[in-house]
N, C-alpha and C. Protein backbone atom coordinates (compact mmCIF):
# COMPACT_ATOMS: atom_id res chain seq x y z
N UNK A 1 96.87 106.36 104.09
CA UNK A 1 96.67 106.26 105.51
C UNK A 1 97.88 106.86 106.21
N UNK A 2 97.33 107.45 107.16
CA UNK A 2 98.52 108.44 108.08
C UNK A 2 98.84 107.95 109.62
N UNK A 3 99.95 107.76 110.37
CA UNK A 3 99.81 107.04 111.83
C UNK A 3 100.49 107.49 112.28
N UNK A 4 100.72 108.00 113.47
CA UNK A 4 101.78 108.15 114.47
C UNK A 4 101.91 107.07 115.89
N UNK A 5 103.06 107.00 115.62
CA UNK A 5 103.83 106.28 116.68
C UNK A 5 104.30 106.73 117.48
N UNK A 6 103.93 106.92 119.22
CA UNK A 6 104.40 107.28 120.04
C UNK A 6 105.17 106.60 121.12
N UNK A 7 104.76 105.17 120.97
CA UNK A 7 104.99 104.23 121.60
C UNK A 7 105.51 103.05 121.09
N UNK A 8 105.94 102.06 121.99
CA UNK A 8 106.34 100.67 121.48
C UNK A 8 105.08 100.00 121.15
N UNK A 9 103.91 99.87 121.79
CA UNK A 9 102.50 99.57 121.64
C UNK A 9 101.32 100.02 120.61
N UNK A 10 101.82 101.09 120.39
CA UNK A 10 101.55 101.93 119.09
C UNK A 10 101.67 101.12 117.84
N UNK A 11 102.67 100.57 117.88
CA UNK A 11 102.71 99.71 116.75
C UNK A 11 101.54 98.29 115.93
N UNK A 12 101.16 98.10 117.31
CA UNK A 12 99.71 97.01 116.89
C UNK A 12 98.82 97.53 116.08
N UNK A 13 98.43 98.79 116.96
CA UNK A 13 96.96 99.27 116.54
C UNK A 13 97.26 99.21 115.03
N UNK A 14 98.68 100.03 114.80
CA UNK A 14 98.96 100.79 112.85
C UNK A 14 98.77 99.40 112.43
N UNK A 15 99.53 98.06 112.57
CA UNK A 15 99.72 96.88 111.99
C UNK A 15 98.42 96.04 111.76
N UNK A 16 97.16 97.05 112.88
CA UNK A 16 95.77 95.70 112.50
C UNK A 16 94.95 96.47 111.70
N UNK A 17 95.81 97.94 111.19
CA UNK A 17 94.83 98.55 110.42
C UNK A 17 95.23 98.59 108.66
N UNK A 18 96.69 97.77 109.07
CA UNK A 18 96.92 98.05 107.70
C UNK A 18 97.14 96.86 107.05
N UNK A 19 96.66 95.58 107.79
CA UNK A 19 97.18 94.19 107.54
C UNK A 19 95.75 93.83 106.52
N UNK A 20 94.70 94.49 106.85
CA UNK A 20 93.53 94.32 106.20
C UNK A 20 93.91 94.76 104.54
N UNK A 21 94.58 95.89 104.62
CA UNK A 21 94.42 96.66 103.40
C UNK A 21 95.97 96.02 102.56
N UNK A 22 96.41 95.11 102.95
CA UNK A 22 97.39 94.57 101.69
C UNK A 22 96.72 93.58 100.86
N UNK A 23 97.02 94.23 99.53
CA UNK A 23 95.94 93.54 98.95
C UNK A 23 97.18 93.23 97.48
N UNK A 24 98.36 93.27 97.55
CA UNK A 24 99.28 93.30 96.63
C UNK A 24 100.11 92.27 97.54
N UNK A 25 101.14 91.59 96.95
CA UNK A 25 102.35 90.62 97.46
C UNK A 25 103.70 91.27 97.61
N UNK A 26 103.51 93.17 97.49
CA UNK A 26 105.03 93.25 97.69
C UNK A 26 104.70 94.73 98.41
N UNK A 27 105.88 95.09 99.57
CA UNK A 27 105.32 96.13 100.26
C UNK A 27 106.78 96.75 100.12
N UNK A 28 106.71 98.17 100.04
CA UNK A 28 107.88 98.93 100.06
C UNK A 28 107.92 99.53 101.03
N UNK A 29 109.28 99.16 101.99
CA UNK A 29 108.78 99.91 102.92
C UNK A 29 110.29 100.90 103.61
N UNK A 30 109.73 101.94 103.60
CA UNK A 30 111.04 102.70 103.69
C UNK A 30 111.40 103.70 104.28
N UNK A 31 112.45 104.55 105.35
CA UNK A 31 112.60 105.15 105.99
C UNK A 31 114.05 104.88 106.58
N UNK A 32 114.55 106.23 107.50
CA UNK A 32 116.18 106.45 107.59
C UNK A 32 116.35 104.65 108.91
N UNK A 33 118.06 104.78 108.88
CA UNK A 33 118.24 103.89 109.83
C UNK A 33 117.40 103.99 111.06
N UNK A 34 117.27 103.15 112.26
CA UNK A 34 116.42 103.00 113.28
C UNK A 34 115.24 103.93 113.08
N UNK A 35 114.50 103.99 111.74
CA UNK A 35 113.14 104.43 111.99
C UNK A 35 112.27 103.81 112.53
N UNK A 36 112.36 102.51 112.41
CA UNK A 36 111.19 101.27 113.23
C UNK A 36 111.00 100.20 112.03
N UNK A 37 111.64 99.85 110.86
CA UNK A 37 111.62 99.30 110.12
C UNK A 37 111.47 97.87 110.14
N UNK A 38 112.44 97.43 111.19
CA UNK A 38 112.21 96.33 111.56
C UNK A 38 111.20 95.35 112.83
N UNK A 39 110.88 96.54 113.22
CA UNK A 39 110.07 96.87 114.50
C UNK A 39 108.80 96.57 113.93
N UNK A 40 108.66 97.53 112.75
CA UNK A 40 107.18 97.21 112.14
C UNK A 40 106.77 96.01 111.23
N UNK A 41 108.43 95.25 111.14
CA UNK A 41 107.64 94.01 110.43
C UNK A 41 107.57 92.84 111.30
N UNK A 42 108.17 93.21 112.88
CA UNK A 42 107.57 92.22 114.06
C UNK A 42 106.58 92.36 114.11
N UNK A 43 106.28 93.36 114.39
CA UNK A 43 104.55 93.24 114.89
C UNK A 43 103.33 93.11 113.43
N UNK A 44 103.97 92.51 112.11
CA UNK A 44 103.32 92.80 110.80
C UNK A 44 103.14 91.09 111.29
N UNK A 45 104.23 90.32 110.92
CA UNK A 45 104.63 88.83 110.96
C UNK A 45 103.98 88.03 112.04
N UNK A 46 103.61 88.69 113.28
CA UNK A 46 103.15 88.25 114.40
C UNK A 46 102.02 88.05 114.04
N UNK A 47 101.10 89.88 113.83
CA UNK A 47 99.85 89.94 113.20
C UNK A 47 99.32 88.16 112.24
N UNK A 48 100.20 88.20 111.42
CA UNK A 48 99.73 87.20 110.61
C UNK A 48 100.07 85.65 110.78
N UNK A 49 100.57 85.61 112.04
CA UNK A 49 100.08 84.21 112.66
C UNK A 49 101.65 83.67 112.70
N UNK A 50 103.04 84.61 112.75
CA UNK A 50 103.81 83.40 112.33
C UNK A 50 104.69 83.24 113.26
N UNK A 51 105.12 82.22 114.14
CA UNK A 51 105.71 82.16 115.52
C UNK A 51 107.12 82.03 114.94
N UNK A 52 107.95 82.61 114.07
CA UNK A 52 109.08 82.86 113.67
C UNK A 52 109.61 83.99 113.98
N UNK A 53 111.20 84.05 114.73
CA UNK A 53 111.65 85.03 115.24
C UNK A 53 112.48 85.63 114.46
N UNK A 54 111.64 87.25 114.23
CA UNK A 54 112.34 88.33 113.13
C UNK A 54 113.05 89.35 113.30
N UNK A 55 114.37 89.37 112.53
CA UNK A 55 115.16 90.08 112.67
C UNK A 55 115.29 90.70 111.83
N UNK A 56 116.49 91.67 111.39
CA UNK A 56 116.66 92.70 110.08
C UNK A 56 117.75 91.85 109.32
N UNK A 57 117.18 91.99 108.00
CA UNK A 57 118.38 91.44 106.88
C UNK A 57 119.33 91.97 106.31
N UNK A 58 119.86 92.83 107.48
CA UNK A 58 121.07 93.58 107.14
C UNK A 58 121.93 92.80 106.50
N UNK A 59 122.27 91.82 106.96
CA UNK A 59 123.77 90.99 106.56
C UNK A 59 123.18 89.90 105.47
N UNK A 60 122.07 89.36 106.03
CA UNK A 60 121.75 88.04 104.67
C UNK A 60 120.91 88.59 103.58
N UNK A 61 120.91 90.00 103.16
CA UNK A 61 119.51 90.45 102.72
C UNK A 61 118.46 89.73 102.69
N UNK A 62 118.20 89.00 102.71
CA UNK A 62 117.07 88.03 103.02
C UNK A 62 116.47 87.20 103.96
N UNK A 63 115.44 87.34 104.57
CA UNK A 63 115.03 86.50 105.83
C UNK A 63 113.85 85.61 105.25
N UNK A 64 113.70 84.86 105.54
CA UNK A 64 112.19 83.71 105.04
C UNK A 64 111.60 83.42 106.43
N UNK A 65 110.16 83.75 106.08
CA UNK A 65 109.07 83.70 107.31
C UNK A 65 108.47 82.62 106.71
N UNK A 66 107.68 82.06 107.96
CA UNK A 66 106.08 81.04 107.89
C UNK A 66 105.03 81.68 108.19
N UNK A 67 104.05 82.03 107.89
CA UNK A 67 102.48 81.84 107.84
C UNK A 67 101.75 81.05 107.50
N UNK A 68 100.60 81.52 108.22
CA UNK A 68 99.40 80.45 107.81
C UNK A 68 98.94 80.94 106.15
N UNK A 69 99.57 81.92 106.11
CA UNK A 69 98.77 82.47 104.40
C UNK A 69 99.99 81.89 103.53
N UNK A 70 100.91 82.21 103.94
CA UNK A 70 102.19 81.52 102.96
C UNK A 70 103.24 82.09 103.45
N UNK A 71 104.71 81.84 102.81
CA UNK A 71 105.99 82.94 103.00
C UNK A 71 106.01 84.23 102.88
N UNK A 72 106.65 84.75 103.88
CA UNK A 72 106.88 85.99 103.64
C UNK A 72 108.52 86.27 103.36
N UNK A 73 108.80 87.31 102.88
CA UNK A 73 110.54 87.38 102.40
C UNK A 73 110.84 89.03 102.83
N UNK A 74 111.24 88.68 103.91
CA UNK A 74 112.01 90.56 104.05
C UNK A 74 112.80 90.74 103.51
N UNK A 75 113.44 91.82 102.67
CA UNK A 75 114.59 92.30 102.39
C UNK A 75 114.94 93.06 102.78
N UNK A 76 116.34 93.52 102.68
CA UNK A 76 116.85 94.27 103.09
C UNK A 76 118.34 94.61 101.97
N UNK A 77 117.83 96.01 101.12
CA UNK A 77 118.73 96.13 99.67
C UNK A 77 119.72 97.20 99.91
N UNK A 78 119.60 97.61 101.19
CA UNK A 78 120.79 98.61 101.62
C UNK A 78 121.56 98.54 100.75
N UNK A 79 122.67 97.41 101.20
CA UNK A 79 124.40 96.93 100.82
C UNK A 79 124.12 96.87 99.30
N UNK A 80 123.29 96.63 98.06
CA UNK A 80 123.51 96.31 96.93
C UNK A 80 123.39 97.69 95.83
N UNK A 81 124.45 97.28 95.41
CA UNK A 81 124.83 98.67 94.70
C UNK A 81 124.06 98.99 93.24
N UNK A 82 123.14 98.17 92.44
CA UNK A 82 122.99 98.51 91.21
C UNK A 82 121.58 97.26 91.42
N UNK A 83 120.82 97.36 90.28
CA UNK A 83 119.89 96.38 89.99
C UNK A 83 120.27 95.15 89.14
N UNK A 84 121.65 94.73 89.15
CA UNK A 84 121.87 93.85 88.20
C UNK A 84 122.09 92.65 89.80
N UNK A 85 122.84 93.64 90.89
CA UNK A 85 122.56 92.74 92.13
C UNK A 85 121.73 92.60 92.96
N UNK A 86 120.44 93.05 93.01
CA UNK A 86 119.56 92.43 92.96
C UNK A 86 118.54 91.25 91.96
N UNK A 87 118.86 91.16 90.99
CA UNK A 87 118.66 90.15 90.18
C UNK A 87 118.94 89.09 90.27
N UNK A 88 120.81 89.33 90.92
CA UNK A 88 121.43 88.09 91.22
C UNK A 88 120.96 87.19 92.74
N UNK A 89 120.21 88.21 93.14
CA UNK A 89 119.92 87.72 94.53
C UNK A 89 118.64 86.42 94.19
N UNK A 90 118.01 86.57 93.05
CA UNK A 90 117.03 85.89 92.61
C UNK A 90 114.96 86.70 92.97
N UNK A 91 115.49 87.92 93.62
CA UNK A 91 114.47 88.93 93.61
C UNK A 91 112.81 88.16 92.80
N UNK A 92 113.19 88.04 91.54
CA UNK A 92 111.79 87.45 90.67
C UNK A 92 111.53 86.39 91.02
N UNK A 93 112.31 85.47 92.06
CA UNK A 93 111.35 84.19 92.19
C UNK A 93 110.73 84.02 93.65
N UNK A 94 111.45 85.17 94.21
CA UNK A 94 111.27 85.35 95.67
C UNK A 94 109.85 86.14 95.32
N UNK A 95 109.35 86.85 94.99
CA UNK A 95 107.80 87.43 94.00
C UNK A 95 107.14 86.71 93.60
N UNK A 96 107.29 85.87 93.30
CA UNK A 96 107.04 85.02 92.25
C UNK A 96 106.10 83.63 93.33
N UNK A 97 106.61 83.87 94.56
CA UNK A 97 106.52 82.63 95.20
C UNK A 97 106.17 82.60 96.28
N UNK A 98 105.79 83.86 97.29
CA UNK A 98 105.32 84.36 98.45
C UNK A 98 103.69 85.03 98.29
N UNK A 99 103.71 84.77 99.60
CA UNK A 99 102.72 85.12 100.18
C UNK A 99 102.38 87.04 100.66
N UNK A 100 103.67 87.32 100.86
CA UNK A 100 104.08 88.62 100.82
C UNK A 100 106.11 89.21 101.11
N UNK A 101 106.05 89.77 99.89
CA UNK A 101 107.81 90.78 100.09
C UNK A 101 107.71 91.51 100.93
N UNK A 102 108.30 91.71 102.00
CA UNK A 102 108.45 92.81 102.51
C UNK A 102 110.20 93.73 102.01
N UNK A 103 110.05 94.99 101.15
CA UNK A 103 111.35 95.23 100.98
C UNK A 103 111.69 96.35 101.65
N UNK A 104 112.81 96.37 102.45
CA UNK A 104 113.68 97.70 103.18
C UNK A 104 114.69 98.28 102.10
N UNK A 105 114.73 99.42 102.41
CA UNK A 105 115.48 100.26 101.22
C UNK A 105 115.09 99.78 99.89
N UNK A 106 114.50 100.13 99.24
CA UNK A 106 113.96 99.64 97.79
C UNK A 106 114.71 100.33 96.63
N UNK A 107 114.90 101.41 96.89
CA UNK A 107 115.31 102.80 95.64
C UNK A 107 116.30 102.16 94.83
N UNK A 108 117.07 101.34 94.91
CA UNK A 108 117.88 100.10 93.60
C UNK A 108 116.89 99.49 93.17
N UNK A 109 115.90 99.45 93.47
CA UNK A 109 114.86 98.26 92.70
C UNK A 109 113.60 99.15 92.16
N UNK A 110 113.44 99.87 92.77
CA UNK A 110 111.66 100.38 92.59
C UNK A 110 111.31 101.13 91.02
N UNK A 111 112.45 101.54 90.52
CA UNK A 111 112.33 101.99 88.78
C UNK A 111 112.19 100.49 88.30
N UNK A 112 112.03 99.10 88.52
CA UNK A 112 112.10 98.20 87.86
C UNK A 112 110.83 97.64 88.14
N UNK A 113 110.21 98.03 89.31
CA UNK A 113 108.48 97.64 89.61
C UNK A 113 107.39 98.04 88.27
N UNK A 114 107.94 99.37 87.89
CA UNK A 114 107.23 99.55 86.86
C UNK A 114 106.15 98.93 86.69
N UNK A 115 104.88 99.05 86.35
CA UNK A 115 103.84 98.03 85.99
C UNK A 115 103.10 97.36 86.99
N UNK A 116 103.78 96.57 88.04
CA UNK A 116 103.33 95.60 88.83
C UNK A 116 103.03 96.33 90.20
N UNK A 117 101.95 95.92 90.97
CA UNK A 117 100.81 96.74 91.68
C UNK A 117 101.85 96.38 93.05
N UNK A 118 101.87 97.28 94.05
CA UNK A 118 102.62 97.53 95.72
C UNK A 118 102.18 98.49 96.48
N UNK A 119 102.45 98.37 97.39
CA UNK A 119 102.22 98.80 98.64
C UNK A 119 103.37 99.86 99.26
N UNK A 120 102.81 101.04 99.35
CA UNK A 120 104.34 101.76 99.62
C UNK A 120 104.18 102.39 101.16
N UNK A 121 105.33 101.88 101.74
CA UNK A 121 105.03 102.93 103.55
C UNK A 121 106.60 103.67 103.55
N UNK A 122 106.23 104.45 104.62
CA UNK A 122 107.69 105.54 104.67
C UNK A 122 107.47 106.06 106.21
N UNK A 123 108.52 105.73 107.03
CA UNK A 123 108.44 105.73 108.45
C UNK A 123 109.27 106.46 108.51
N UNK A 124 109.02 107.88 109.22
CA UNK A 124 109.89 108.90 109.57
C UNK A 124 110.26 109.35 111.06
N UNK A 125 111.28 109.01 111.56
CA UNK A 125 111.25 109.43 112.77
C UNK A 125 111.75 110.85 112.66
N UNK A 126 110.90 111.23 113.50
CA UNK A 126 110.84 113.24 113.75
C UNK A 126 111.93 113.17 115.15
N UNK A 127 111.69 112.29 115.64
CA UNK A 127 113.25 112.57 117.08
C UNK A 127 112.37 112.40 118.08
N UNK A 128 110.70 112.61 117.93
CA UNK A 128 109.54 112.88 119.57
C UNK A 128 108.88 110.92 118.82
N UNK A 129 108.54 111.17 117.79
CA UNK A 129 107.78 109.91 117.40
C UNK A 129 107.93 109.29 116.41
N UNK A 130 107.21 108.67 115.83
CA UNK A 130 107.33 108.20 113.93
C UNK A 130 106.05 108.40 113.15
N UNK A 131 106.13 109.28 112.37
CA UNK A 131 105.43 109.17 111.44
C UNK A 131 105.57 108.25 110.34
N UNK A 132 104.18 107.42 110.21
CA UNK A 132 104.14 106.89 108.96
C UNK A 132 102.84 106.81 108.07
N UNK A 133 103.07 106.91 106.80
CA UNK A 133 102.84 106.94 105.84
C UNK A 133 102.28 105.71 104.94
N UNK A 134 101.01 105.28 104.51
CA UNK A 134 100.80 103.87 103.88
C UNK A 134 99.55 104.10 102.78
N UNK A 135 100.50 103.34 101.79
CA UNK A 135 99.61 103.83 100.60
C UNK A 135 99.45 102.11 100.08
């Protein structure tokens, strides 16, 4: 699936078309600084019922949401340098135990998905809009 974002409002329509189609517990989702990364998992989190106020996990890599379907867990793997620190973060039980991952910057982790079924998006801002990308 292909979307452009032209707007701040723009963002619903992409989020009620693609909230149907997660059908896996872990979403990769990825693109440069201020592409809309965090933008798009407000209006993802909202979508799914959860009156918790979301921010980016720059600093805690980790944020924990409520839904009515279950937890959700943003990450955010910028700052971690190797896959042995993400391990330490406890990554497999945070999977293990949600309702849905949402992960920012993945590329330390995603050779280790190997096997196990996800969701991949890639939000590109062109400088006029954002393109994104959802597989």
């Amino acid at each position: 699936m292909q979307f452009n974002i032209n707007s701040l409002e723009d963002w619903q329509g992409v989020v009620e078309q693609i909230t149907p189609q997660l059908k896996y517990n872990i979403l990769l989702l990825k693109g440069n600084l201020g592409a809309g990364k965090t933008t798009f998992t407000q209006f993802l989190l909202k979508n799914l019922g959860s009156d918790d106020e979301v921010n980016s996990p720059t600093y805690s890599i980790v944020n924990e949401y409520n839904t009515p379907k279950g937890k959700v867990y943003h990450f955010d793997l910028y700052r971690l340098k190797n896959i042995d620190e993400v391990y330490d973060i406890g990554i497999e039980e945070y999977l293990d135990n949600s309702f849905l991952c949402i992960i920012e910057w993945p590329e330390v982790y995603e050779e280790d998905l190997y096997g196990l079924q996800y969701h991949d998006m890639s939000i590109t801002n062109t400088g006029e809009n954002r393109e994104i990308t959802f597989e």
